[in-house]
C-alpha atoms as a PDB file:
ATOM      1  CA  UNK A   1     119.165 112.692 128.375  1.00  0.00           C
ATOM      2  CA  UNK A   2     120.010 109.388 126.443  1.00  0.00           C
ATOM      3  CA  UNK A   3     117.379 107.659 124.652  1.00  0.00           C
ATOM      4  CA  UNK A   4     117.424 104.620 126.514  1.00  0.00           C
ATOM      5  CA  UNK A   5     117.340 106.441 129.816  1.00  0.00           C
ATOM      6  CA  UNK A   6     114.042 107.861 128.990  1.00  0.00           C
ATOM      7  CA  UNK A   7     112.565 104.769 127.611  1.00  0.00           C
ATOM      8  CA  UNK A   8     113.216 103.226 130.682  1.00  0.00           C
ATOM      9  CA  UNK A   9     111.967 105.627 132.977  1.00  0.00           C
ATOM     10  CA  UNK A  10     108.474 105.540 130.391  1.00  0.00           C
ATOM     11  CA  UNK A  11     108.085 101.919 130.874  1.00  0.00           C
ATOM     12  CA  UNK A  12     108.977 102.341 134.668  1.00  0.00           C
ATOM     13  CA  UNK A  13     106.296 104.546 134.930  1.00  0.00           C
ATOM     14  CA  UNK A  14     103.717 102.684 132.676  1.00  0.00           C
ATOM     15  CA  UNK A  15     104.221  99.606 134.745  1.00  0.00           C
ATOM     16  CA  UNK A  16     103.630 101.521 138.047  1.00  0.00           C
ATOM     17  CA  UNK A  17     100.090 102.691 136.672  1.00  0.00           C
ATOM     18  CA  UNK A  18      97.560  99.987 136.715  1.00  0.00           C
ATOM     19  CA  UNK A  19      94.423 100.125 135.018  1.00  0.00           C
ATOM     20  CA  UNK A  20      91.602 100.486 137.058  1.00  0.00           C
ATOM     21  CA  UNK A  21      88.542  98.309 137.061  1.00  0.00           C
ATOM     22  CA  UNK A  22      85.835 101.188 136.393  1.00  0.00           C
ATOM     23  CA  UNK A  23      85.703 100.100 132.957  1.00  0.00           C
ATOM     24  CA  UNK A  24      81.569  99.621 132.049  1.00  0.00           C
ATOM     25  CA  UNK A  25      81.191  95.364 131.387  1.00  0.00           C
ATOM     26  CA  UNK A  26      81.189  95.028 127.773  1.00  0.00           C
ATOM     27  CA  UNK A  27      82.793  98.670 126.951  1.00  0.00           C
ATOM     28  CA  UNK A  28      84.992  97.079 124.130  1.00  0.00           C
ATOM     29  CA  UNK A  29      81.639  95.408 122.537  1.00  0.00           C
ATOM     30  CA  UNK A  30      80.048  98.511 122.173  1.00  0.00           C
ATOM     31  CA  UNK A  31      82.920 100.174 120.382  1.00  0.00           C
ATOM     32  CA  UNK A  32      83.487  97.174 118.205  1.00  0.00           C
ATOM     33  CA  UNK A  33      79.706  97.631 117.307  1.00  0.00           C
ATOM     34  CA  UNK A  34      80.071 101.307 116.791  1.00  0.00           C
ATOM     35  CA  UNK A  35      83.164 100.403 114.252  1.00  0.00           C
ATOM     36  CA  UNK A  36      81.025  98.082 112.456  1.00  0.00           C
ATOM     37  CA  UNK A  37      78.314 100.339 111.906  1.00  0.00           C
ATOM     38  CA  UNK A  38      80.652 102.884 110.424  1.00  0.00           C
ATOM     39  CA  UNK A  39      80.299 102.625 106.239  1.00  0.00           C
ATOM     40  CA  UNK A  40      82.681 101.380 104.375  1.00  0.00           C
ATOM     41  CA  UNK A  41      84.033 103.594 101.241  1.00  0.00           C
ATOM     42  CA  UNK A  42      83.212 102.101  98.382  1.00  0.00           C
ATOM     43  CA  UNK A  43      86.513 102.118  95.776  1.00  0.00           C
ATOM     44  CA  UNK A  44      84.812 102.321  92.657  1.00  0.00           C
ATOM     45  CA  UNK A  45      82.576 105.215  93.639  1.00  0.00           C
ATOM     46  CA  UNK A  46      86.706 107.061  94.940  1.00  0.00           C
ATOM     47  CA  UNK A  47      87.815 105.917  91.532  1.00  0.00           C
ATOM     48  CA  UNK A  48      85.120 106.836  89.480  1.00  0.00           C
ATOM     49  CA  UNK A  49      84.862 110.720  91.521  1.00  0.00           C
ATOM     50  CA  UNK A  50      88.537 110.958  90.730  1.00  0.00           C
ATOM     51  CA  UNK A  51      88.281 110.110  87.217  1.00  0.00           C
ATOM     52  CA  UNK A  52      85.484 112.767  86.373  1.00  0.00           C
ATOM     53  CA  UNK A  53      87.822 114.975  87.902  1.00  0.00           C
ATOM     54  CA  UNK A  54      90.506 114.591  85.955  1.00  0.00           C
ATOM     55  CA  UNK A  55      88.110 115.038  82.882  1.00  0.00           C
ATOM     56  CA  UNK A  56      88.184 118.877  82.838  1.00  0.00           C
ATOM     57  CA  UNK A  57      92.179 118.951  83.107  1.00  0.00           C
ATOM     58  CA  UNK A  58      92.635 116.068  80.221  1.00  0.00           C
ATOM     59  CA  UNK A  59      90.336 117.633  78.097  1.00  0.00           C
ATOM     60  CA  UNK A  60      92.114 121.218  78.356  1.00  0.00           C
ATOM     61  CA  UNK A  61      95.194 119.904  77.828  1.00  0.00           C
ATOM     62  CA  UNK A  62      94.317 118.113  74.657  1.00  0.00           C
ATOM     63  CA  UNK A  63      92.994 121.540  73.204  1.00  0.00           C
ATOM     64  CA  UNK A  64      95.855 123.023  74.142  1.00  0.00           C
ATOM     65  CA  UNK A  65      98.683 120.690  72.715  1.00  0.00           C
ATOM     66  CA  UNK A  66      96.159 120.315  69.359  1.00  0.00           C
ATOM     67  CA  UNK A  67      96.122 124.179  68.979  1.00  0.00           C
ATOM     68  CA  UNK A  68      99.990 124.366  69.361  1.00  0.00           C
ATOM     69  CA  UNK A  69     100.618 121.579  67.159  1.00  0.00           C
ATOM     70  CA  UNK A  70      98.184 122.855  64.610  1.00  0.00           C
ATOM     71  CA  UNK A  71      99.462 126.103  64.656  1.00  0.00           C
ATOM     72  CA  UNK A  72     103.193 125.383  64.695  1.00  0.00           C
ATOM     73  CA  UNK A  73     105.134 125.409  61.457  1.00  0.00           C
ATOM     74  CA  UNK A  74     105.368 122.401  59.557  1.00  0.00           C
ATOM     75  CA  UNK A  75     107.933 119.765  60.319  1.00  0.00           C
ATOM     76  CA  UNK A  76     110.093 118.705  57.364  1.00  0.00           C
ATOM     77  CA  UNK A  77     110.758 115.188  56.219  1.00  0.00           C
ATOM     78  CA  UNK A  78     114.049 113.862  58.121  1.00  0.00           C
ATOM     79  CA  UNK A  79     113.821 111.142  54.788  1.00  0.00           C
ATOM     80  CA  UNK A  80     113.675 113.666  52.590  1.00  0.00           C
ATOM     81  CA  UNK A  81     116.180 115.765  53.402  1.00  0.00           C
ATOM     82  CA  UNK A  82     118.452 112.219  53.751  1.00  0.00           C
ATOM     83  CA  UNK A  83     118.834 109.585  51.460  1.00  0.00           C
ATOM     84  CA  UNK A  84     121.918 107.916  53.378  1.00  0.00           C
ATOM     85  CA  UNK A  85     119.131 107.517  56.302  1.00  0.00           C
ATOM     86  CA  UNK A  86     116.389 106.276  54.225  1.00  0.00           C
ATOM     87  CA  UNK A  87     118.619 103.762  52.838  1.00  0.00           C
ATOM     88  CA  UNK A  88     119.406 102.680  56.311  1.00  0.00           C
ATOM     89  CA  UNK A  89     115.925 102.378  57.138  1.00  0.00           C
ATOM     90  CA  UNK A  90     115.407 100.279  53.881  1.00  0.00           C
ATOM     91  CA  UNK A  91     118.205  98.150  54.755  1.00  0.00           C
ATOM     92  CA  UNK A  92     116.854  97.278  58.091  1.00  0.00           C
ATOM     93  CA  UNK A  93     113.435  96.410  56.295  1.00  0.00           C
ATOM     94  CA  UNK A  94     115.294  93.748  53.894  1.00  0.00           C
ATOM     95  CA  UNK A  95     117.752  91.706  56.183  1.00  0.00           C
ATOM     96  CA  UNK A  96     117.619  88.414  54.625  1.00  0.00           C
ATOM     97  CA  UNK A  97     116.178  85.460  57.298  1.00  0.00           C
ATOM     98  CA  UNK A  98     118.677  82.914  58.323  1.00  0.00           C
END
């Protein structure tokens, strides 16, 4: 069945069903009301929960990547090991101002 076939026939048959008049006098107050009454969430209190969450996580992490880097052979000196760099570096440092 095409698309617009079916849409048709929906809004046909929504148009053919008319609401009825049993509706209570001021239903749509009273649910307004009801909303209303409902609390709102406060953001700062969703924030905050989320944050404390993530404390545990952060904190494990941290003690994780300090052990490996603590425990991991030392790096060597990229400067050291190149004075063509270093000179580079110095060069970059000492551009004259124009």
């Amino acid at each position: 069945m095409k698309l617009d076939n079916l849409i048709d026939k929906l809004l046909a048959a929504a148009r053919e069903d008319r609401p009825s008049d049993r509706v209570p006098y001021a239903f749509e107050k009273r649910i307004m009301a009801r909303i209303a009454e409902q609390p709102t969430a406060d953001i700062w209190s969703v924030w905050g929960r989320a944050l404390w969450q993530a404390v545990a996580p952060s904190a494990a992490v941290a003690v994780v990547v300090a052990a490996w880097l603590s425990l991991s052979p030392a790096q060597t000196d990229r400067f050291s090991q190149d004075p063509e760099l270093e000179q580079i570096a110095a060069m970059a440092v000492d551009l004259p101002a124009k």
